[in-house]
C-alpha atoms as a PDB file:
ATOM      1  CA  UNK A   1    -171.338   0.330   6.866  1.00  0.00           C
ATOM      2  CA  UNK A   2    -168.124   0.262   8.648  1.00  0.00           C
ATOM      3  CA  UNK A   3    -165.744  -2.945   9.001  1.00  0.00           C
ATOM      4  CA  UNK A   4    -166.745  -5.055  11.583  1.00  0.00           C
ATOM      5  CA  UNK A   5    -163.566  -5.981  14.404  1.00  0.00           C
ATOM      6  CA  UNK A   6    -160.438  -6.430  12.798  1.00  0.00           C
ATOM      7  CA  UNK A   7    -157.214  -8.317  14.105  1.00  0.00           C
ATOM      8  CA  UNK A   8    -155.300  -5.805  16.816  1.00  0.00           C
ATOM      9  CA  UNK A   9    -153.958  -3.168  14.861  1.00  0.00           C
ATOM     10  CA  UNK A  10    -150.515  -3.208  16.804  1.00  0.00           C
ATOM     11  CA  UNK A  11    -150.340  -6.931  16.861  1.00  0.00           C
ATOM     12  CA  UNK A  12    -150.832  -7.003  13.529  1.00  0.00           C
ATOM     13  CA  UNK A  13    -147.873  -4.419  12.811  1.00  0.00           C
ATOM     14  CA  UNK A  14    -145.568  -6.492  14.239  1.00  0.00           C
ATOM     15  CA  UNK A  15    -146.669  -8.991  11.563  1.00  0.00           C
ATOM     16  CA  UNK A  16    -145.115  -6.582   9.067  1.00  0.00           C
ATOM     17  CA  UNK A  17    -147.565  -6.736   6.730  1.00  0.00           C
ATOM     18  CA  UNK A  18    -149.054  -3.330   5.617  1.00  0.00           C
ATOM     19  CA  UNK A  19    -152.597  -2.589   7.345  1.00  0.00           C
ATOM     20  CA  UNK A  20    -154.556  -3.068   4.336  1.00  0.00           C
ATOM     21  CA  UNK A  21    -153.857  -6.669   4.840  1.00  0.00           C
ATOM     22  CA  UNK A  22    -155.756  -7.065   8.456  1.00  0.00           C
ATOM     23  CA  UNK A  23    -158.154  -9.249   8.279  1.00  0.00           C
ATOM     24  CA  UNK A  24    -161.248  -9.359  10.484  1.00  0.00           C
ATOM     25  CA  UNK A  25    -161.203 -11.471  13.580  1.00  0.00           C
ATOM     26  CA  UNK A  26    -163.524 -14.722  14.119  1.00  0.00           C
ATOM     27  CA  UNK A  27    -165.562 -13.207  16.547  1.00  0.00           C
ATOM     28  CA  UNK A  28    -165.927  -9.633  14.233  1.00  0.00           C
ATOM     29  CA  UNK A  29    -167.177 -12.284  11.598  1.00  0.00           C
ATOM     30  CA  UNK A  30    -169.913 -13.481  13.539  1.00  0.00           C
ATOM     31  CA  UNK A  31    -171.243 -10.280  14.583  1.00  0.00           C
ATOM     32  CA  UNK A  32    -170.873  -9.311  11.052  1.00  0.00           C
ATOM     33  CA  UNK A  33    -173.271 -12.211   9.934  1.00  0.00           C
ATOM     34  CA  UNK A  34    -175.631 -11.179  12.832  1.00  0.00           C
ATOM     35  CA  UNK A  35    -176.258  -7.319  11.754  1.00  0.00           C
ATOM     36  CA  UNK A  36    -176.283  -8.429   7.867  1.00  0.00           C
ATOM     37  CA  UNK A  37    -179.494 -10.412   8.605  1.00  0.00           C
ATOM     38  CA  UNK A  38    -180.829  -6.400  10.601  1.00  0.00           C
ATOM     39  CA  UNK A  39    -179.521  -4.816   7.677  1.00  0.00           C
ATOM     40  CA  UNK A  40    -181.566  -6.885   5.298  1.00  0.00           C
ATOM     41  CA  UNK A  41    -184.714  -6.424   7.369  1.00  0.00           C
ATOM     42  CA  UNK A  42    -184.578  -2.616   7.480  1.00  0.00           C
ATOM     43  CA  UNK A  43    -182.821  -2.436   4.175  1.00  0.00           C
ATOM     44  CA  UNK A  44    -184.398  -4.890   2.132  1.00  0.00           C
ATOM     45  CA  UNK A  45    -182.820  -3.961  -1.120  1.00  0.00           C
ATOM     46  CA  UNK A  46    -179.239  -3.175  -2.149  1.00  0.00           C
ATOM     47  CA  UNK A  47    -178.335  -2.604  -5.752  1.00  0.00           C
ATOM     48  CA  UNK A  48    -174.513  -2.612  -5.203  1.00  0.00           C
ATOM     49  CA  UNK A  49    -172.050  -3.257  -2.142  1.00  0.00           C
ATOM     50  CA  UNK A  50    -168.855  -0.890  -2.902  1.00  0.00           C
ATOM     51  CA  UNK A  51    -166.172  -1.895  -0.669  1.00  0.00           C
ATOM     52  CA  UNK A  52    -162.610  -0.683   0.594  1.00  0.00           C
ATOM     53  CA  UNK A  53    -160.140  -2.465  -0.964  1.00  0.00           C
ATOM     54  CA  UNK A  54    -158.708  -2.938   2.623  1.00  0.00           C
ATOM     55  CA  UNK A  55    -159.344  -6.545   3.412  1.00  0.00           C
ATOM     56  CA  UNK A  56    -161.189  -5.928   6.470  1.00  0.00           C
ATOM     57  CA  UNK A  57    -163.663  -3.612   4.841  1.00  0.00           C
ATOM     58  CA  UNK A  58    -163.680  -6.437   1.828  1.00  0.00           C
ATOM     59  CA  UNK A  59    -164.410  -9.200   4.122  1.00  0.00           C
ATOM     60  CA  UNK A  60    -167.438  -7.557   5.796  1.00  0.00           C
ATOM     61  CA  UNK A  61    -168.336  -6.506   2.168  1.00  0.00           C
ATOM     62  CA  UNK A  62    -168.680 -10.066   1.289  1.00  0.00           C
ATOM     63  CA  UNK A  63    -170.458 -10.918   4.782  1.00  0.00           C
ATOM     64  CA  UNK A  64    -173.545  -8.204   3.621  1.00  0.00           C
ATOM     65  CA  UNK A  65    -173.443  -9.367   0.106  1.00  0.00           C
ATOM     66  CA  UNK A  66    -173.983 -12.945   1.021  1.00  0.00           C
ATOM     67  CA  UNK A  67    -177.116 -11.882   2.902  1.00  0.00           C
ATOM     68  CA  UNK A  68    -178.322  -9.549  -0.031  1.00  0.00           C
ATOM     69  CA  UNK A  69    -178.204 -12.650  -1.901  1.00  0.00           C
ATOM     70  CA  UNK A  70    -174.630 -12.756  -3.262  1.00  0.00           C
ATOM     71  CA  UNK A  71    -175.393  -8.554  -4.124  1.00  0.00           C
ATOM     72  CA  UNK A  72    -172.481  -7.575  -6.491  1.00  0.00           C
ATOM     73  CA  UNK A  73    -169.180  -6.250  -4.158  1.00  0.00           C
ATOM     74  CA  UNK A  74    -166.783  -3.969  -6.081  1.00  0.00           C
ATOM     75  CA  UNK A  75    -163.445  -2.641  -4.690  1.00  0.00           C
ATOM     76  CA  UNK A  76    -163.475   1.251  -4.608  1.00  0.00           C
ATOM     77  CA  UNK A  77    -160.102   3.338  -3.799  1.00  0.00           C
ATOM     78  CA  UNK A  78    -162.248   6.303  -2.748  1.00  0.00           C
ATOM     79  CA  UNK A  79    -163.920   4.300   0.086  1.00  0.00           C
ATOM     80  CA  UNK A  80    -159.726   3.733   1.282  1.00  0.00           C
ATOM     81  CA  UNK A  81    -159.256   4.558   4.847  1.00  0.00           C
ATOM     82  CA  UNK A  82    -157.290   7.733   3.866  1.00  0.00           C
ATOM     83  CA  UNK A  83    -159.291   8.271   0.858  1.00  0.00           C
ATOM     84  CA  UNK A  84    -160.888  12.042   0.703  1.00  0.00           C
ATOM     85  CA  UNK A  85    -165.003  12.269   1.398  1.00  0.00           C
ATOM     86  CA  UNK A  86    -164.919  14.547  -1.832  1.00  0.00           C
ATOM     87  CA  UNK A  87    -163.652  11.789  -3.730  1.00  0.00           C
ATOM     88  CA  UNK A  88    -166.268   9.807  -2.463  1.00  0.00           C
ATOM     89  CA  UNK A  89    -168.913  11.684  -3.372  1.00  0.00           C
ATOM     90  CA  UNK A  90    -167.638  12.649  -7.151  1.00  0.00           C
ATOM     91  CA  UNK A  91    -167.508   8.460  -7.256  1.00  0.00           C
ATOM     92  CA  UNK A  92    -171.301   8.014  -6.044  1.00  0.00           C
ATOM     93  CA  UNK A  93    -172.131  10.757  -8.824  1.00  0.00           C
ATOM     94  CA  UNK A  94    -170.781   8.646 -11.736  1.00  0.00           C
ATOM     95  CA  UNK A  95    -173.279   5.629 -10.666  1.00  0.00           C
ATOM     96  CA  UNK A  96    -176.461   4.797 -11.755  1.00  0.00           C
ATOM     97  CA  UNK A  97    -177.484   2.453  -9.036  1.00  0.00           C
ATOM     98  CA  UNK A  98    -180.062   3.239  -7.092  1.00  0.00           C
ATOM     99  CA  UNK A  99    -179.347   1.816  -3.401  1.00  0.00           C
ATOM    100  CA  UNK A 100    -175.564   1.715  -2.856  1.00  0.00           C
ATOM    101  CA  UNK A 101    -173.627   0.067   0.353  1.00  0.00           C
ATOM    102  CA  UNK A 102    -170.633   1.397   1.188  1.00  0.00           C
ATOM    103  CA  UNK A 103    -168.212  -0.432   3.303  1.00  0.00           C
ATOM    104  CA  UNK A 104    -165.081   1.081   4.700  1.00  0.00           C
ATOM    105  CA  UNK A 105    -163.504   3.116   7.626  1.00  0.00           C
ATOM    106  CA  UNK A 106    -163.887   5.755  10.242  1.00  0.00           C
ATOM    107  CA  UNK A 107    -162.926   8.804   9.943  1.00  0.00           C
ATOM    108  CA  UNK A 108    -163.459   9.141   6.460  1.00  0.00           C
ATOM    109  CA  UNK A 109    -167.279   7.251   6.534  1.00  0.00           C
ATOM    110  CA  UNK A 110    -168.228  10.069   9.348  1.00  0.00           C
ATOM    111  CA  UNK A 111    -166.806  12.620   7.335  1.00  0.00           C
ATOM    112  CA  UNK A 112    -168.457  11.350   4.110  1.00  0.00           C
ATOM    113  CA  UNK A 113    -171.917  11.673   6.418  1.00  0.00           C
ATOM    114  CA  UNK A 114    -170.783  15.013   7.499  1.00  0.00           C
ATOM    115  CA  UNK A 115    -170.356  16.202   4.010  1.00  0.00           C
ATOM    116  CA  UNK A 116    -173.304  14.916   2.377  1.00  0.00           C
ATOM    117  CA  UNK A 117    -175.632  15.549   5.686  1.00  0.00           C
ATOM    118  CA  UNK A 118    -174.214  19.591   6.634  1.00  0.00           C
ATOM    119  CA  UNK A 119    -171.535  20.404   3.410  1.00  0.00           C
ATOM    120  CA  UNK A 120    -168.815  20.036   5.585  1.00  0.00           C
ATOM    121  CA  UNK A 121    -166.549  16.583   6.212  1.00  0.00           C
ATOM    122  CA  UNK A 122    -166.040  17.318  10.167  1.00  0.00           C
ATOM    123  CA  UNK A 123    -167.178  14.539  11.826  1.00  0.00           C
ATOM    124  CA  UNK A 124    -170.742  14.919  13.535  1.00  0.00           C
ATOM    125  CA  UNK A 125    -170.348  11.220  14.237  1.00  0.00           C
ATOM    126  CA  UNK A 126    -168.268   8.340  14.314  1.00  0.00           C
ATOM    127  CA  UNK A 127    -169.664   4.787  13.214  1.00  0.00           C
ATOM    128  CA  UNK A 128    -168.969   1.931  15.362  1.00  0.00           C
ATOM    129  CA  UNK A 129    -167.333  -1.079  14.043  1.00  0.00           C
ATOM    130  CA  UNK A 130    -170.018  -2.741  12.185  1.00  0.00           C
ATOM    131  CA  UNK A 131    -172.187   0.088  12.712  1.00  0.00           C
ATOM    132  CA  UNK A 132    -174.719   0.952   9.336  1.00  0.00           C
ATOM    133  CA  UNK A 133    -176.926   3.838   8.750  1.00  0.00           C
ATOM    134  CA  UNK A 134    -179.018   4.944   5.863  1.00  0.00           C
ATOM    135  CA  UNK A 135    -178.925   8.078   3.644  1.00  0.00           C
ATOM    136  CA  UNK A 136    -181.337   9.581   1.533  1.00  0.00           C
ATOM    137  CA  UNK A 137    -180.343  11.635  -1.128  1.00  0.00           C
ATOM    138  CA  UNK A 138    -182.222  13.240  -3.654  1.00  0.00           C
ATOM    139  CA  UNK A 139    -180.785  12.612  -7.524  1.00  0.00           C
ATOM    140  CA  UNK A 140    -176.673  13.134  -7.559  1.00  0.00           C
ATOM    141  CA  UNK A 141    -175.455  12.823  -4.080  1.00  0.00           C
ATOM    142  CA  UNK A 142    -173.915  16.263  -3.738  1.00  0.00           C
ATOM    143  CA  UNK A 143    -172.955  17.972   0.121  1.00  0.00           C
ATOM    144  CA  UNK A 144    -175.774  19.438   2.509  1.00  0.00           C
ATOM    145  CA  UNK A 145    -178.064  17.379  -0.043  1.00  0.00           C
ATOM    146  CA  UNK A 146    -178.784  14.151   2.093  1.00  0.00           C
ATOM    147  CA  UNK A 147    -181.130  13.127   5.025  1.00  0.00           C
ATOM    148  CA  UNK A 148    -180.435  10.594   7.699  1.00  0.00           C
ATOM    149  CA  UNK A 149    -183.048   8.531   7.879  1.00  0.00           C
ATOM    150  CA  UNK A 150    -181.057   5.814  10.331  1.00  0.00           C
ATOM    151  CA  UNK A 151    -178.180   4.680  12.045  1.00  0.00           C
ATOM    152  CA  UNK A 152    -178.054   1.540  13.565  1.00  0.00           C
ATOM    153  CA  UNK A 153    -175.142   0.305  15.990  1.00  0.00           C
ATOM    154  CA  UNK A 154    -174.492  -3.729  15.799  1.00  0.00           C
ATOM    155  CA  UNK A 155    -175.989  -5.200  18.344  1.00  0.00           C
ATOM    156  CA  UNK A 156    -179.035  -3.506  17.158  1.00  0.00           C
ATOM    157  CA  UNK A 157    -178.955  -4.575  13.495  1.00  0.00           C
ATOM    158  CA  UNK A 158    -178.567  -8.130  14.930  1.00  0.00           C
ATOM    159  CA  UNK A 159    -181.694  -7.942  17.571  1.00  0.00           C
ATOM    160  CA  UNK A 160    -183.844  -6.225  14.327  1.00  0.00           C
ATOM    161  CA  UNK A 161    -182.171  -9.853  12.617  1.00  0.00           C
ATOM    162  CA  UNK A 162    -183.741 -12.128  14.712  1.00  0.00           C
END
């Protein structure tokens, strides 16, 4: 899952607080809400919500987790908006959960998909803000070992949600 809409990144700069600190706007809330109750249709089961520590990716964290009925959120370095998509997947090998959200940032969630989908972290697509999609992975996620089974923009998690 990536953050839903965040405050204006060069607004927000002028704030001087660092960029980890933008929050998610009012109206990136509410659309939030709107594709959690998709997500939970399509997805009806989430063992754990890992998050970006990045308040933004925290915040819509907390939005899906209150839909997957308060679903435990963690905070997760690797899932940082510079973090490395081999970090990533070395994390998701350590856990035992089954079904795993992960909440964070583009480039490095299409480059995570690009890894675990073709071995390789160049982007072979870029997530929309709020944007979800689903991957299958057989035992230890591990590159060119996963199949996309969806990917769902906002609006269309939120029509699914009705």
């Amino acid at each position: 899952v990536r953050h839903a809409p965040a405050a204006d990144k060069k607004k927000f700069k002028k704030t001087g607080k660092p960029d980890s600190l933008r929050p998610l706007t009012a109206e990136g809330k509410k659309k939030m809400r709107r594709a959690a109750k998709g997500l939970k249709r399509i997805a009806p089961s989430v063992d754990l919500i890992a998050s970006s520590p990045f308040l933004r990716a925290k915040q819509t964290g907390e939005i899906v987790s209150h839909e997957f009925r308060k679903a435990e959120q963690i905070l997760v370095e690797e899932l940082s908006a510079n973090a490395a998509p081999q970090d990533t997947v070395r994390w998701l090998g350590r856990r035992k959960e089954k079904t795993i959200a992960l909440v964070g940032h583009e480039p490095h969630l299409s480059g995570l998909i690009a890894l675990l989908l073709a071995g390789d972290s160049k982007e072979i697509t870029v997530l929309k803000k709020g944007q979800a999609c689903l991957l299958e992975s057989p035992g230890t996620p591990n590159p060119k070992t996963a199949k996309l089974l969806w990917s769902l923009q906002p609006d269309q998690l939120a029509l699914i949600g009705k």
